[in-house]
N, C-alpha and C. Protein backbone atom coordinates (compact mmCIF):
# COMPACT_ATOMS: atom_id res chain seq x y z
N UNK A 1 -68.30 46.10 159.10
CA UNK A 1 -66.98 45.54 159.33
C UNK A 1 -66.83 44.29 158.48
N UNK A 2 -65.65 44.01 157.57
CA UNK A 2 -65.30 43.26 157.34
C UNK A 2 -65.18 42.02 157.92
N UNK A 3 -65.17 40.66 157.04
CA UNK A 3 -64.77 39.78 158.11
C UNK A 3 -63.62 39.65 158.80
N UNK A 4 -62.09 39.82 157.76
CA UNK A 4 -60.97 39.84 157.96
C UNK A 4 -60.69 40.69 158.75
N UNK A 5 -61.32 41.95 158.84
CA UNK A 5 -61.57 42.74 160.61
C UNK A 5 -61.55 42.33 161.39
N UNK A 6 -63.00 41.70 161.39
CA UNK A 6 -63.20 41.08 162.69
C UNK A 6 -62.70 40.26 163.06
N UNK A 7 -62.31 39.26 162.55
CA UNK A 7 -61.13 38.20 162.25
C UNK A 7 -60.27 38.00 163.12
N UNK A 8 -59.07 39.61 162.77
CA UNK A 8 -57.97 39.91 163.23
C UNK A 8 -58.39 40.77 164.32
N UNK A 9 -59.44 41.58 164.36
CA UNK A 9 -59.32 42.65 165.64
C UNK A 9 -60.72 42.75 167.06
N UNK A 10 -61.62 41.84 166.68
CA UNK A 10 -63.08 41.47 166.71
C UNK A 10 -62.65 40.44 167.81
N UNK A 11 -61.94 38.95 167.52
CA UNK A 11 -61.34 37.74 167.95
C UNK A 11 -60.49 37.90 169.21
N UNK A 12 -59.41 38.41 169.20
CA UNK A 12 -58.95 39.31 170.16
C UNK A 12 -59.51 39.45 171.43
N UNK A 13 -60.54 40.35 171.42
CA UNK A 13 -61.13 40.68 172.48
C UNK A 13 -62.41 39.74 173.03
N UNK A 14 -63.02 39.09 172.05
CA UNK A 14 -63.21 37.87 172.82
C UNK A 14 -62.64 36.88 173.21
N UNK A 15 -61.17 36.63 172.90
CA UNK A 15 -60.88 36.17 173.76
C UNK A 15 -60.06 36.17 174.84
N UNK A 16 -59.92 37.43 175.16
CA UNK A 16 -59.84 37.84 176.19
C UNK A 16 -60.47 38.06 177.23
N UNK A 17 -61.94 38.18 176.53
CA UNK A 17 -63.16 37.99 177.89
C UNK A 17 -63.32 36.75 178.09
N UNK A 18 -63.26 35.65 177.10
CA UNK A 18 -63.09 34.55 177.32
C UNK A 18 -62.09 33.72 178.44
N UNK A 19 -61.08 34.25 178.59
CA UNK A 19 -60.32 33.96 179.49
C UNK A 19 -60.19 34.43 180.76
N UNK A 20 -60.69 35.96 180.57
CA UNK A 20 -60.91 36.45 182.16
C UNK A 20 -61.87 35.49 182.78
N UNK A 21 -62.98 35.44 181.61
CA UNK A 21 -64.37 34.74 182.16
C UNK A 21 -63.65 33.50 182.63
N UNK A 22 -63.07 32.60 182.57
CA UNK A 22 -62.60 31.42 182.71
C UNK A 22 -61.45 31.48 184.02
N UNK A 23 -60.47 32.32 184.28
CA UNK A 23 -59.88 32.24 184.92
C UNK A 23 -60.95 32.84 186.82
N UNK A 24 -61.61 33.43 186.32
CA UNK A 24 -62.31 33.82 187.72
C UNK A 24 -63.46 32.47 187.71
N UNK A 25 -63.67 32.00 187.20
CA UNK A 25 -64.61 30.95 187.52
C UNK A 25 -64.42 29.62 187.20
N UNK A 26 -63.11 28.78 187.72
CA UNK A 26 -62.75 27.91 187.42
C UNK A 26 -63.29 26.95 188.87
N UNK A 27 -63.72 27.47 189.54
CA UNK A 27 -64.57 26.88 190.50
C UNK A 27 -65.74 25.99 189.92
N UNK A 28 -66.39 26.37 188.72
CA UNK A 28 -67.49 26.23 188.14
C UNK A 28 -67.44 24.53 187.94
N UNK A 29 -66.42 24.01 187.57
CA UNK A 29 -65.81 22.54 187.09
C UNK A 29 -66.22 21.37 188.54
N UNK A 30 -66.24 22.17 189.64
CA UNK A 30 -66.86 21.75 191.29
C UNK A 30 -68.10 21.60 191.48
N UNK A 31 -68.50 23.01 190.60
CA UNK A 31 -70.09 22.80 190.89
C UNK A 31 -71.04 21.90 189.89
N UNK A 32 -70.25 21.79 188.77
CA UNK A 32 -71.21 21.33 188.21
C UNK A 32 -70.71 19.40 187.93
N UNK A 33 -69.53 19.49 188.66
CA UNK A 33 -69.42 17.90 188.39
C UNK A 33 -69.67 16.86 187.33
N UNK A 34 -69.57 15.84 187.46
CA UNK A 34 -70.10 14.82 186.31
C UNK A 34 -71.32 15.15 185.62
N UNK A 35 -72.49 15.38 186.51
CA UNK A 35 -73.61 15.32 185.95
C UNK A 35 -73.77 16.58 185.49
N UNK A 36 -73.06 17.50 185.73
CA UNK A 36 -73.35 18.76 184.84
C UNK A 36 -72.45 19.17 184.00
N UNK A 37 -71.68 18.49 183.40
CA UNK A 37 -71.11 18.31 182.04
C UNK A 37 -72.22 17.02 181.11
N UNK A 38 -72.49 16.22 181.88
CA UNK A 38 -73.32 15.97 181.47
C UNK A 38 -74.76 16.83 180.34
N UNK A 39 -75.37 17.15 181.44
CA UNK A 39 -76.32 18.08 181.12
C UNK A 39 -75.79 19.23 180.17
N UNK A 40 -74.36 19.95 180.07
CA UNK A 40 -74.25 20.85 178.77
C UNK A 40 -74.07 20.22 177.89
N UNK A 41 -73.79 18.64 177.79
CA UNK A 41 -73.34 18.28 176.51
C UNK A 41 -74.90 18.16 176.02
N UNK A 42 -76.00 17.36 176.88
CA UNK A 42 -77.30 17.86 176.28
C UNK A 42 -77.67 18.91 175.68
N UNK A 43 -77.45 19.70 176.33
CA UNK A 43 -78.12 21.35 176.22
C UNK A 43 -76.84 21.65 174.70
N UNK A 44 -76.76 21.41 174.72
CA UNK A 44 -75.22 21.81 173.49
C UNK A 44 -76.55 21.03 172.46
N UNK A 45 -76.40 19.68 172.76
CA UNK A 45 -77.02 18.87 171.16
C UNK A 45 -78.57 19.38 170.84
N UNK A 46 -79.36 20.23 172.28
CA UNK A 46 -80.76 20.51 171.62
C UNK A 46 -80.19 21.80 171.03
N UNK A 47 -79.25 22.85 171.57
CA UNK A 47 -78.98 23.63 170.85
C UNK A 47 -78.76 23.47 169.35
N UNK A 48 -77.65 22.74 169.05
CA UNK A 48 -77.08 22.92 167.97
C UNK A 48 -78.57 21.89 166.79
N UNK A 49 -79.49 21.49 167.66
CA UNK A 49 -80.33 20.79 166.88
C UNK A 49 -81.37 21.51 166.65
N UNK A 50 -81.45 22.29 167.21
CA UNK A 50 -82.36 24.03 166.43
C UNK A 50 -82.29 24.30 165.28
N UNK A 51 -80.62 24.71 165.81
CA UNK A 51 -79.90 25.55 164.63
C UNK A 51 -79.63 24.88 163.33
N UNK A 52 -79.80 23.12 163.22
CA UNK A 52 -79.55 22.51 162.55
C UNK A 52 -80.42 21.53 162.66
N UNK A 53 -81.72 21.29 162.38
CA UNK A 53 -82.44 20.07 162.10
C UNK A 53 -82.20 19.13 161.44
N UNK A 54 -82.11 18.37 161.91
CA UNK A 54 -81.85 16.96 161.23
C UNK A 54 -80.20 16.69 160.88
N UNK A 55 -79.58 17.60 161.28
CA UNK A 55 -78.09 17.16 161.01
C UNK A 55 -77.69 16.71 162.39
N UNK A 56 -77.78 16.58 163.51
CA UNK A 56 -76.94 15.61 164.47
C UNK A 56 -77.82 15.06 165.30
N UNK A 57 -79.18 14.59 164.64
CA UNK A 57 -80.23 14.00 165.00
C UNK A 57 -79.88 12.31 164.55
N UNK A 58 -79.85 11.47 164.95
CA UNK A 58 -79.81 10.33 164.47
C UNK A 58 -80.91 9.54 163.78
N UNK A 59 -82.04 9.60 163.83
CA UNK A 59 -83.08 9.60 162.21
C UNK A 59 -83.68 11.34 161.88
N UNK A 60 -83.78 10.25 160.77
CA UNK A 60 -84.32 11.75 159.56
C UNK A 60 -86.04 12.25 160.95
N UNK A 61 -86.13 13.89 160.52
CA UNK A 61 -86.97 14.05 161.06
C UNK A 61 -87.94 15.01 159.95
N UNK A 62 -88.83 14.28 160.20
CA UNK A 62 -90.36 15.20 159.69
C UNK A 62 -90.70 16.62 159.78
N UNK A 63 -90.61 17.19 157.63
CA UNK A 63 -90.57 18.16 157.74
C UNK A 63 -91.67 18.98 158.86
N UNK A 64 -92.55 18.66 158.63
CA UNK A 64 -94.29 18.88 158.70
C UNK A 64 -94.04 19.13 160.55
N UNK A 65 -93.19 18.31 161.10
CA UNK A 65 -93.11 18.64 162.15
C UNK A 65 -91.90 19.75 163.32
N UNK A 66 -90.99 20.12 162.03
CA UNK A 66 -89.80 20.84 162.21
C UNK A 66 -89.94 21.82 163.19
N UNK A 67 -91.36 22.62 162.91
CA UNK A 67 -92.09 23.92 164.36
C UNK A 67 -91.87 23.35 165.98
N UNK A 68 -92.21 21.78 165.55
CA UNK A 68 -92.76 21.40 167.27
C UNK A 68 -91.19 20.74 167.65
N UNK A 69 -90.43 20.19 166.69
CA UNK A 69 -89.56 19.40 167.09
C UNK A 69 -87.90 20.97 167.39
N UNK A 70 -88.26 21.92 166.62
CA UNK A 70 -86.75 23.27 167.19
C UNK A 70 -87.67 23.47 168.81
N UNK A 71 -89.00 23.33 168.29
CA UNK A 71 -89.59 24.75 169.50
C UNK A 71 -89.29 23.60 170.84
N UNK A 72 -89.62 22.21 171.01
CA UNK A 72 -89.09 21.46 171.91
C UNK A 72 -88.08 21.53 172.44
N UNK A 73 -87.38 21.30 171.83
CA UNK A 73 -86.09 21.58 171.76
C UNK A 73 -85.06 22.49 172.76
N UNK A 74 -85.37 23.45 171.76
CA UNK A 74 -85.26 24.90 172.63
C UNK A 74 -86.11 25.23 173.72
N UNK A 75 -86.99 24.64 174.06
CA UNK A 75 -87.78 24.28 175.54
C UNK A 75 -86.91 23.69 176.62
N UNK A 76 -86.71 22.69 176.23
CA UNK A 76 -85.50 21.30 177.15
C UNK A 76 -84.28 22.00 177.55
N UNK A 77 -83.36 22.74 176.36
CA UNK A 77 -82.07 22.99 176.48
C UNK A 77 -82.53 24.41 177.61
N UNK A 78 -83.44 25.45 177.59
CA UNK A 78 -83.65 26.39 178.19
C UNK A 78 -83.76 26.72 179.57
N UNK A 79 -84.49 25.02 180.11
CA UNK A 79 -85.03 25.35 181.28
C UNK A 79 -83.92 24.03 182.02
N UNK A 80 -82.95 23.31 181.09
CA UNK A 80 -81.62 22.43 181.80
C UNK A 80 -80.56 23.92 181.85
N UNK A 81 -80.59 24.78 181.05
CA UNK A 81 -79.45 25.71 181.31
C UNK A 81 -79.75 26.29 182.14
N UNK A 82 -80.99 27.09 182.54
CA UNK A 82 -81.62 27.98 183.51
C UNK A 82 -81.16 27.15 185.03
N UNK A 83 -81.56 25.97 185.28
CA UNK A 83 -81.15 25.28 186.11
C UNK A 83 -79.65 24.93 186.58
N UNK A 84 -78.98 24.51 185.92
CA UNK A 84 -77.32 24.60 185.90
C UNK A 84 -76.79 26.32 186.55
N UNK A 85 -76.91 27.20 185.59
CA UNK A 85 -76.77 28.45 185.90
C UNK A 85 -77.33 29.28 187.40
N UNK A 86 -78.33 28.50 188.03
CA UNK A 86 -78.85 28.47 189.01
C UNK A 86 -77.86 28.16 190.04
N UNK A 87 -77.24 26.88 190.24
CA UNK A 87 -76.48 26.01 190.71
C UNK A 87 -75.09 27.18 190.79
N UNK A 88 -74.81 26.98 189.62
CA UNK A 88 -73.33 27.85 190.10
C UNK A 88 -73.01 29.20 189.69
N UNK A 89 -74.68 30.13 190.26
CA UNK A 89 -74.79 31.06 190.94
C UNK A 89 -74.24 31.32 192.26
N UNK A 90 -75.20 29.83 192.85
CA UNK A 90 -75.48 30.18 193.94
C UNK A 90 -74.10 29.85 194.57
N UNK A 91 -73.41 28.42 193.83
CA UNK A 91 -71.90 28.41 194.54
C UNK A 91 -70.94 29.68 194.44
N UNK A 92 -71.21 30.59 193.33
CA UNK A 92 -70.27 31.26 193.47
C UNK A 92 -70.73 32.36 194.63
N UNK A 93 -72.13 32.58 195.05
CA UNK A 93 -72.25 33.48 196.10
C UNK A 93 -71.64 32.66 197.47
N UNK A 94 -71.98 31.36 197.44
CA UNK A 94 -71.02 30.46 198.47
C UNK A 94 -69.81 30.92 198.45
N UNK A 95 -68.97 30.50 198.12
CA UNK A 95 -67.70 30.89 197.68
C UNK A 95 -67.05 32.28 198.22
N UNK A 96 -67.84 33.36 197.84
CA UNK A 96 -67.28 34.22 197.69
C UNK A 96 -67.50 35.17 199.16
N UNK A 97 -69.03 34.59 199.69
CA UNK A 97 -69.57 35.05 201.17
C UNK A 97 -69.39 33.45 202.27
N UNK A 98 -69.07 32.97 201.51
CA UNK A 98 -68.98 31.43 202.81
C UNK A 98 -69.95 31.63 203.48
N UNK A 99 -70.87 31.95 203.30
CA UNK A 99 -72.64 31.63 204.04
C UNK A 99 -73.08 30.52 203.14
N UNK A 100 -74.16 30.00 203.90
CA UNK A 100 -75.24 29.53 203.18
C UNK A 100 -76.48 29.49 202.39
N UNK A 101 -76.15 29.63 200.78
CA UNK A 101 -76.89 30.18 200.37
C UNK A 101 -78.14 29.25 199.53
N UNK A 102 -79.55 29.56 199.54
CA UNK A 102 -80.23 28.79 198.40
C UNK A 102 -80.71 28.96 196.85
N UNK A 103 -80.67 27.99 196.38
CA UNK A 103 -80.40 28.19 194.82
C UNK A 103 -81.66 28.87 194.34
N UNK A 104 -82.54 29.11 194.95
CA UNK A 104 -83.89 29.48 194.60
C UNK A 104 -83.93 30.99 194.67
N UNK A 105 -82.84 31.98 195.19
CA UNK A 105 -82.34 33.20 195.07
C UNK A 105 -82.12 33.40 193.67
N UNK A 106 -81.69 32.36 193.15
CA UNK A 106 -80.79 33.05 192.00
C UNK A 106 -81.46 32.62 190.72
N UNK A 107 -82.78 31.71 190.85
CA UNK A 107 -83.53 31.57 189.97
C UNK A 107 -83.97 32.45 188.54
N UNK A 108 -84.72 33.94 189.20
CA UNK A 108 -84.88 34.30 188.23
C UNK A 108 -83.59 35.67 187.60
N UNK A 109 -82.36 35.01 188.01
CA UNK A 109 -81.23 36.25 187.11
C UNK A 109 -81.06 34.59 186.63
N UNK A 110 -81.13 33.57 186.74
CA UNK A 110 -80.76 32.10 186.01
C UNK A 110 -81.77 32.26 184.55
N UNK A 111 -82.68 32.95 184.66
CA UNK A 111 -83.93 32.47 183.78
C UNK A 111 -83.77 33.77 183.06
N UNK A 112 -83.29 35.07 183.28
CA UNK A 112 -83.06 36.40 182.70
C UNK A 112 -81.48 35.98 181.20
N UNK A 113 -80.84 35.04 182.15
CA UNK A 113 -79.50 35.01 181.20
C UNK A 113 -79.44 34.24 180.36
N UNK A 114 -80.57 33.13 180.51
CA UNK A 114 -81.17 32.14 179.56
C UNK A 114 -81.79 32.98 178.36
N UNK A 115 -82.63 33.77 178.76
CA UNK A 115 -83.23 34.38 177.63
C UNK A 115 -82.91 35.56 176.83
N UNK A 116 -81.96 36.20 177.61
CA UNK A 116 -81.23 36.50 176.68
C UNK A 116 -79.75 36.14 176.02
N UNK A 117 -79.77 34.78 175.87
CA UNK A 117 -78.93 34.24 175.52
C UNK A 117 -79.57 33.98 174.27
């Protein structure tokens, strides 16, 4: 597929899942509060500091050490997302059963969507 395909016909439909996804889980903004916007804007900067060493790092970083400093990295952001995703699992099983539920249920589908992410 072209890009201009995908572009025009590719775009579309994500964002349309994009918005379903958003309109059924606008609860999510409750659960995760201050401190968990917090925490994605972390998880955002080890991400994008994988994918990009040394560009939104504030000093230069050592080639020699580039292995330990993505693979860190992507350590930190993995197991703060796994955790978050945990959280408003479990609110949305709240939510949706008004029982009481614990976050330690939803651990490992938290740690399944991490990795394959």
């Amino acid at each position: 597929m072209k890009l201009n395909d995908w572009l025009n016909n590719g775009i579309p439909a994500i964002v349309a899942s994009l918005e379903e996804i958003n309109e059924s889980s606008l609860f999510i903004d409750k659960t995760i509060g201050f401190a968990g916007k917090e925490s994605i804007y972390r998880i955002l900067h080890h991400f994008r500091s994988s994918l990009f060493p040394g560009v939104y790092d504030k000093c230069p970083i050592d080639e020699a050490k580039i292995n330990v400093i993505v693979g860190n990295n992507l350590r930190t952001s993995a197991l703060e997302l796994s955790e978050l995703i945990e959280k408003v699992l479990a609110n949305k099983k709240r939510v949706e059963s008004q029982l009481e539920v614990e976050n330690d249920m939803f651990k490992e589908q938290a740690n399944e969507l991490v990795m394959n992410l």
